[in-house]
C-alpha atoms as a PDB file:
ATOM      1  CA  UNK A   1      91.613  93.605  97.047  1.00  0.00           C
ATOM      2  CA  UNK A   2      90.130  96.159  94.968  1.00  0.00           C
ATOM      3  CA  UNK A   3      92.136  98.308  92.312  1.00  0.00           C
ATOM      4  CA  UNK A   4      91.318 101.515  93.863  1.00  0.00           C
ATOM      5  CA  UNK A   5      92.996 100.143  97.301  1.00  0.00           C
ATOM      6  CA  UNK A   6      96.255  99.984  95.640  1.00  0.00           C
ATOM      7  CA  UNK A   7      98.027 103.725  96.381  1.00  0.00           C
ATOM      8  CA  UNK A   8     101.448 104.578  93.932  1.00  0.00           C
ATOM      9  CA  UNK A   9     103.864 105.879  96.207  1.00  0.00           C
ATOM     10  CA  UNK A  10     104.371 109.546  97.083  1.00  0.00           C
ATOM     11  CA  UNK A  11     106.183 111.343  94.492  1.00  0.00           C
ATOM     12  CA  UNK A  12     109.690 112.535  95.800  1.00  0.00           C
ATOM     13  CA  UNK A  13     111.737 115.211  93.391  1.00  0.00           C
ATOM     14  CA  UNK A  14     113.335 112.650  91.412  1.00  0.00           C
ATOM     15  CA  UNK A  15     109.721 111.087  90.548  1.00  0.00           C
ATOM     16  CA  UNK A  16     107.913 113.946  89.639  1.00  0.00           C
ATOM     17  CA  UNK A  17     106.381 112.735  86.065  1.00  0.00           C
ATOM     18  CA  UNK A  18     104.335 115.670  84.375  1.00  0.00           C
ATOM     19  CA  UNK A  19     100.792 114.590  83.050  1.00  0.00           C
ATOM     20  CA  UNK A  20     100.852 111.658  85.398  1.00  0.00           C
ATOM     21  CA  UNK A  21      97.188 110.685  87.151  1.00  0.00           C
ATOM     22  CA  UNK A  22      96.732 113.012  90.291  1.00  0.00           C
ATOM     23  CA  UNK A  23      93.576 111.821  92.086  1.00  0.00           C
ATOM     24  CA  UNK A  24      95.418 108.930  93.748  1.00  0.00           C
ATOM     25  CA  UNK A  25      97.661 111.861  95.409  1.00  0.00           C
ATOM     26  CA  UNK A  26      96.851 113.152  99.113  1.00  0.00           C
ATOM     27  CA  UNK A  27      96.646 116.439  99.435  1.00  0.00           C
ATOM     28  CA  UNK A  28      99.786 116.813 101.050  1.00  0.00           C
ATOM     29  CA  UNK A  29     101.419 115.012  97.968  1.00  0.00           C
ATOM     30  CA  UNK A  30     100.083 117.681  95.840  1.00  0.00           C
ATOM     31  CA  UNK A  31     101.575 120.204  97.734  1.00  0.00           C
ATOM     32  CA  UNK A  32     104.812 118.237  98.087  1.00  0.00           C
ATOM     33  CA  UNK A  33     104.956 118.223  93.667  1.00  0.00           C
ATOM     34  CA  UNK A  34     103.820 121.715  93.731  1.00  0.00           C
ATOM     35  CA  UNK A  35     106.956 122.513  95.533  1.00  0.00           C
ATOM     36  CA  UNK A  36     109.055 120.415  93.575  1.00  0.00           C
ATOM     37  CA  UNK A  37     107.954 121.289  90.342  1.00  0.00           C
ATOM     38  CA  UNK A  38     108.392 125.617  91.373  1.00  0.00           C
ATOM     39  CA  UNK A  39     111.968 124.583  92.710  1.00  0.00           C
ATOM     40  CA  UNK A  40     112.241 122.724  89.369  1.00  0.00           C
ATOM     41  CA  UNK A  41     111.188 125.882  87.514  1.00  0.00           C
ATOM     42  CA  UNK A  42     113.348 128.400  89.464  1.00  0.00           C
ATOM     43  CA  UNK A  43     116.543 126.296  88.582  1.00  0.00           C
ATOM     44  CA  UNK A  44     115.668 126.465  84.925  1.00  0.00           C
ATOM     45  CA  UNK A  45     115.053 130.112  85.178  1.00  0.00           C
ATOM     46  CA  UNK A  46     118.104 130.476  86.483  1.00  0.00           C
ATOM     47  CA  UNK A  47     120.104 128.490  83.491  1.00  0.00           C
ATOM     48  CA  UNK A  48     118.112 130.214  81.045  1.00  0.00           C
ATOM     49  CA  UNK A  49     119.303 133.662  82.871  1.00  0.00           C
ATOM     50  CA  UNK A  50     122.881 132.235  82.582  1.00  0.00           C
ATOM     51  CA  UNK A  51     122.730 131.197  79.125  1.00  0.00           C
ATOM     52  CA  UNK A  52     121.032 134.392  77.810  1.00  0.00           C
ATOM     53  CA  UNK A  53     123.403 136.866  79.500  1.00  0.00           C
ATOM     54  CA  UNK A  54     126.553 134.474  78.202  1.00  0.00           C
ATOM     55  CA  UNK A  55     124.492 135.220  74.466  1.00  0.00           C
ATOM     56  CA  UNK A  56     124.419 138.814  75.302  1.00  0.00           C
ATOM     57  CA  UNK A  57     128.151 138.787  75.684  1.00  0.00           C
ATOM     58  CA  UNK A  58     128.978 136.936  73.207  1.00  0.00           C
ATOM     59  CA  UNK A  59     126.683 138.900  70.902  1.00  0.00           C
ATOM     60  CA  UNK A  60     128.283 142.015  71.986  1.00  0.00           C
ATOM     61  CA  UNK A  61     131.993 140.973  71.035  1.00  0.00           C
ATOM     62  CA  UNK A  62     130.985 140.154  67.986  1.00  0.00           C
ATOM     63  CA  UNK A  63     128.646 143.444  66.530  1.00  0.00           C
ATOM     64  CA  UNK A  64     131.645 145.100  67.784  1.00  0.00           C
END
């Protein structure tokens, strides 16, 4: 058996490792982390939406 026969096995949301090698991904795996990683970025949009209007509040309270 040759090194380049042995596949690592599809990423799934919990496996998603940034920088990790990518050419031993089908396409459809790269698709499938692509989708992962923007759900991944929406939900820490969404935290850092929370958190900065909870700073705005506070903020305001206090310059009163």
């Amino acid at each position: 058996m040759d090194w380049d026969d042995i596949r690592s096995p599809p990423s799934t949301a919990s496996q998603v490792v940034v920088d990790e090698t990518l050419e031993r991904h089908s396409v459809a795996e790269l698709e499938q982390r692509i989708k992962i990683l923007e759900q991944e970025i929406d939900r820490v949009r969404q935290e850092l939406k929370a958190k900065q209007e909870y700073e705005a509040r506070a903020d305001s309270v206090f310059k009163s």
